[in-house]
N, C-alpha and C. Protein backbone atom coordinates (compact mmCIF):
# COMPACT_ATOMS: atom_id res chain seq x y z
N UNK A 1 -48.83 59.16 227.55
CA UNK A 1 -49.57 59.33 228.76
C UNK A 1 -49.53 60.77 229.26
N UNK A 2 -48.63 60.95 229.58
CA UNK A 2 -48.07 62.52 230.44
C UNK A 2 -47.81 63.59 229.23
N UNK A 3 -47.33 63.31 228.41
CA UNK A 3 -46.88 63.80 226.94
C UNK A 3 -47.34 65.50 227.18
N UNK A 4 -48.66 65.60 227.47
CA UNK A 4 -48.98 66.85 226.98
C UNK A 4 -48.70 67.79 228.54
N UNK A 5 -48.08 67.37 229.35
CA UNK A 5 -48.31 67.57 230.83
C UNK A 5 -46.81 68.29 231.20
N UNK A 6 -46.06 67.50 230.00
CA UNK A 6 -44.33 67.65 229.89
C UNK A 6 -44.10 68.49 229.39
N UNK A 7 -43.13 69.87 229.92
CA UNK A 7 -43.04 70.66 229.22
C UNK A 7 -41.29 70.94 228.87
N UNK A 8 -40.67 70.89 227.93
CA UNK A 8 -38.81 70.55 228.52
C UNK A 8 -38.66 71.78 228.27
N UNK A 9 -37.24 72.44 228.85
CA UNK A 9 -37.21 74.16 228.47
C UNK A 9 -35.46 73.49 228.25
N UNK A 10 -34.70 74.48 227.57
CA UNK A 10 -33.56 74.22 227.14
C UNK A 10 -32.58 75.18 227.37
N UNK A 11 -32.03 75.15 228.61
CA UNK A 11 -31.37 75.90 229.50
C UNK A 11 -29.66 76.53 228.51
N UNK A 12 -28.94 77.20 228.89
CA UNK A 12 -27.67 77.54 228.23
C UNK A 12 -27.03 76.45 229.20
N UNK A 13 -25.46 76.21 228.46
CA UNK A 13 -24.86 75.08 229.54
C UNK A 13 -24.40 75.43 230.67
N UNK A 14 -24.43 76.38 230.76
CA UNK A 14 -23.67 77.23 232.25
C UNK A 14 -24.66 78.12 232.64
N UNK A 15 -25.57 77.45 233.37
CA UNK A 15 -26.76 78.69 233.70
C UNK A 15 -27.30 78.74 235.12
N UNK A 16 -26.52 79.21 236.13
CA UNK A 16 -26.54 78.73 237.47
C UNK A 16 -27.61 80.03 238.00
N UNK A 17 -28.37 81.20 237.06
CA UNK A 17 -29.40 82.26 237.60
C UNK A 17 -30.55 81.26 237.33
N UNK A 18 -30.64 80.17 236.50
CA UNK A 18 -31.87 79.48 235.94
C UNK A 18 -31.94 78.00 236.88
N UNK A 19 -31.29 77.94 238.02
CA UNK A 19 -31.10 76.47 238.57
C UNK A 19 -31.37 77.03 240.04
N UNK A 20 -32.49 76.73 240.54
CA UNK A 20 -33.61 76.49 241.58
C UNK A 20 -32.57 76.27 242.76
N UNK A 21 -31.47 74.87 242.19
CA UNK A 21 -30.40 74.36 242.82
C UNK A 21 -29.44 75.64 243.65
N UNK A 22 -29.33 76.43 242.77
CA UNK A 22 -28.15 77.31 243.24
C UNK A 22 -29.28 78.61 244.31
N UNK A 23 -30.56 78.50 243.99
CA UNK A 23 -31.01 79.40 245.15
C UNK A 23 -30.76 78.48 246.96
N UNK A 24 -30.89 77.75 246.81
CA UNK A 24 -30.78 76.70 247.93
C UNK A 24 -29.73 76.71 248.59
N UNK A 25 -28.50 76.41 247.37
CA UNK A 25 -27.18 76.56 248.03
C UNK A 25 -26.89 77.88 248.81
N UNK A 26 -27.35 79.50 247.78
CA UNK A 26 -27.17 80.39 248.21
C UNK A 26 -27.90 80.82 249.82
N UNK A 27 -28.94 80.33 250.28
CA UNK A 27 -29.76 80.16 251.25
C UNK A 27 -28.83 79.38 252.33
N UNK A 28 -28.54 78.29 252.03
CA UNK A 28 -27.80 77.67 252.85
C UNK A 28 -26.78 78.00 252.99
N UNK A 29 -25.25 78.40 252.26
CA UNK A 29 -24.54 79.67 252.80
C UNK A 29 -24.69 80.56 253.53
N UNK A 30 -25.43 81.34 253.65
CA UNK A 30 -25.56 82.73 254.17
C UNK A 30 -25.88 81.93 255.97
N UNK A 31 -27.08 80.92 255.69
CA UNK A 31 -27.03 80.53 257.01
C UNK A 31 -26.10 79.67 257.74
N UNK A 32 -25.49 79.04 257.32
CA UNK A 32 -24.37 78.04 257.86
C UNK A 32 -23.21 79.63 258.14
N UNK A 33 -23.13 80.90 257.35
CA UNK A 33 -22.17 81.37 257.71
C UNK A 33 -22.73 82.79 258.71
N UNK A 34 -23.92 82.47 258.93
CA UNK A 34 -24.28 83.55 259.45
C UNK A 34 -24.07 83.59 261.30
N UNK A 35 -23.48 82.43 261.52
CA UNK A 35 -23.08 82.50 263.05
C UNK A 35 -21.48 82.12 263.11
N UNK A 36 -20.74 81.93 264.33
CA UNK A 36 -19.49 81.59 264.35
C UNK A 36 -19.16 80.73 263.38
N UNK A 37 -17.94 80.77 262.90
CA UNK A 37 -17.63 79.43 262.14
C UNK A 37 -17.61 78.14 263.06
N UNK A 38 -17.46 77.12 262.29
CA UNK A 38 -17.65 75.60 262.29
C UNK A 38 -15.83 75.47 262.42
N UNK A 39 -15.03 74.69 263.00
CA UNK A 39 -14.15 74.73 263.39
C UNK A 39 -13.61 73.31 263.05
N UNK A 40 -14.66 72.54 262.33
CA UNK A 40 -14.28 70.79 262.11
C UNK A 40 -15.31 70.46 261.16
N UNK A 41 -15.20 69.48 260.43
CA UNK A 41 -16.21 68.76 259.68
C UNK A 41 -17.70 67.98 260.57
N UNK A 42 -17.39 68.09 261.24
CA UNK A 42 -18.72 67.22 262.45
C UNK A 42 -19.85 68.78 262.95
N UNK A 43 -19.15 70.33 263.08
CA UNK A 43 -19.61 70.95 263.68
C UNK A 43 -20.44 71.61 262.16
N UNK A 44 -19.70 71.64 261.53
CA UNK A 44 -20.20 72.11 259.94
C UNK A 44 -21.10 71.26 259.33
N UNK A 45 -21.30 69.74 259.54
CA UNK A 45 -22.58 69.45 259.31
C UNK A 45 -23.63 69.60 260.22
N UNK A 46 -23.72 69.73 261.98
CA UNK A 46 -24.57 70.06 262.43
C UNK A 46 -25.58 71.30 261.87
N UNK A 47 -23.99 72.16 261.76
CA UNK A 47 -25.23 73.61 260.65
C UNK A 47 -26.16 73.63 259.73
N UNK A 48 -25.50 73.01 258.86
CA UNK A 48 -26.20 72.42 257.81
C UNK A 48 -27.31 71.65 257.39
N UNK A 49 -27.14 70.34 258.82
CA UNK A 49 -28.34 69.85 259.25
C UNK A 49 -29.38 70.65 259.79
N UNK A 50 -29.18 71.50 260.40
CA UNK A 50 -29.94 72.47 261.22
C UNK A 50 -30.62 73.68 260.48
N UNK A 51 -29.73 73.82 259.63
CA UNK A 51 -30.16 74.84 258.74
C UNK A 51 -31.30 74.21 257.54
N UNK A 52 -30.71 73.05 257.51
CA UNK A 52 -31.69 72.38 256.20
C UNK A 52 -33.20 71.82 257.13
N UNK A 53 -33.08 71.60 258.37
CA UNK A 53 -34.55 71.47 259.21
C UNK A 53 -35.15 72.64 259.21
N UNK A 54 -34.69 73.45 259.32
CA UNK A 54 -35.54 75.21 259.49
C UNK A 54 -35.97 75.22 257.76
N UNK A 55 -35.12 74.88 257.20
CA UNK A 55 -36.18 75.37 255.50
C UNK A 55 -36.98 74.48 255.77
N UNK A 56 -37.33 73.10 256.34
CA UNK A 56 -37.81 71.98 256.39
C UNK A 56 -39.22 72.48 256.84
N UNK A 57 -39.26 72.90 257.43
CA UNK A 57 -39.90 73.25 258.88
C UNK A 57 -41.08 74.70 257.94
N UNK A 58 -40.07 75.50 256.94
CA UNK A 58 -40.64 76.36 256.39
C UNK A 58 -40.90 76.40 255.15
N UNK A 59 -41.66 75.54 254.64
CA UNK A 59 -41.71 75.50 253.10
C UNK A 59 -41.70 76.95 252.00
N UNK A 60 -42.49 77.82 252.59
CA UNK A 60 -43.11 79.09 252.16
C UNK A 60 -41.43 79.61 251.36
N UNK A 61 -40.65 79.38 252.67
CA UNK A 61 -39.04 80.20 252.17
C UNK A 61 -38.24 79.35 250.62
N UNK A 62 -38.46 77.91 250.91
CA UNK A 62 -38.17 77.38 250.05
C UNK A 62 -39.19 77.55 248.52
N UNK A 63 -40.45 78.24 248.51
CA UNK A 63 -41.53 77.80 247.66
C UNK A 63 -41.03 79.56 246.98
N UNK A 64 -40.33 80.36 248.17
CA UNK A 64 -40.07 81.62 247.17
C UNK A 64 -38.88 81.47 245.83
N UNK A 65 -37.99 80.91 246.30
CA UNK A 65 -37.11 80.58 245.55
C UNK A 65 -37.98 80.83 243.58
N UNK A 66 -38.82 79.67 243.99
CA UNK A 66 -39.34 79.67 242.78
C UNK A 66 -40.33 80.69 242.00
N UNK A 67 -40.10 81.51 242.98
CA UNK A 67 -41.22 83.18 242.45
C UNK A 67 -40.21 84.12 241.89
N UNK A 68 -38.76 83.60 241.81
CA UNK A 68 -38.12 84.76 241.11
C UNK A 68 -38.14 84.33 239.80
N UNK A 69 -38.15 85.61 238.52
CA UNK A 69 -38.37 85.58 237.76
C UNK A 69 -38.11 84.50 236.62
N UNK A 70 -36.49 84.09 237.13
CA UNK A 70 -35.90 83.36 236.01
C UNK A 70 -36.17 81.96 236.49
N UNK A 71 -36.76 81.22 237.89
CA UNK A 71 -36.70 80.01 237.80
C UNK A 71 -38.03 80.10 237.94
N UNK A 72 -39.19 80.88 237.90
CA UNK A 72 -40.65 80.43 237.83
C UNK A 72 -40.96 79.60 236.19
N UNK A 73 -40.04 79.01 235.58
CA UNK A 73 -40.52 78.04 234.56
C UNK A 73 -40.66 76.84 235.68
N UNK A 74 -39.79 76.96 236.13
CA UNK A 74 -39.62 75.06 237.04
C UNK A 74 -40.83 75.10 238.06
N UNK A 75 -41.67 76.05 238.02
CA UNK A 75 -42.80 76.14 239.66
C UNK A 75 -44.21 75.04 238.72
């Protein structure tokens, strides 16, 4: 059905510049640490929550991720 639509790419086993995943995390770091710290587990997910509604909110930031060189296979 899809066959010709599928394209598989075959990553090294440790390849965290090629994983979309690790731009996200890095995004979400910088903002969870970019104000006071979180002082408890309840205040540290508010950030997080909060931080993950603003990418929510902004697709464009999340859609760059995938314009850098090494993860524009996955776009």
């Amino acid at each position: 059905m899809n066959k010709k639509k599928i394209e598989v790419f075959f990553l090294p086993a440790y390849s965290p510049g090629f994983n979309p995943d690790e731009y996200l995390s890095c995004d979400l770091k910088a903002g969870v640490h970019s104000r006071p710290p979180a002082r408890d587990g309840d205040k540290l997910k508010k950030k997080i929550r909060a931080h993950m509604k603003k990418l929510q909110k902004n697709p464009e930031r999340v859609q760059k991720y995938f314009k850098h060189p090494k993860i524009s296979y996955a776009a």
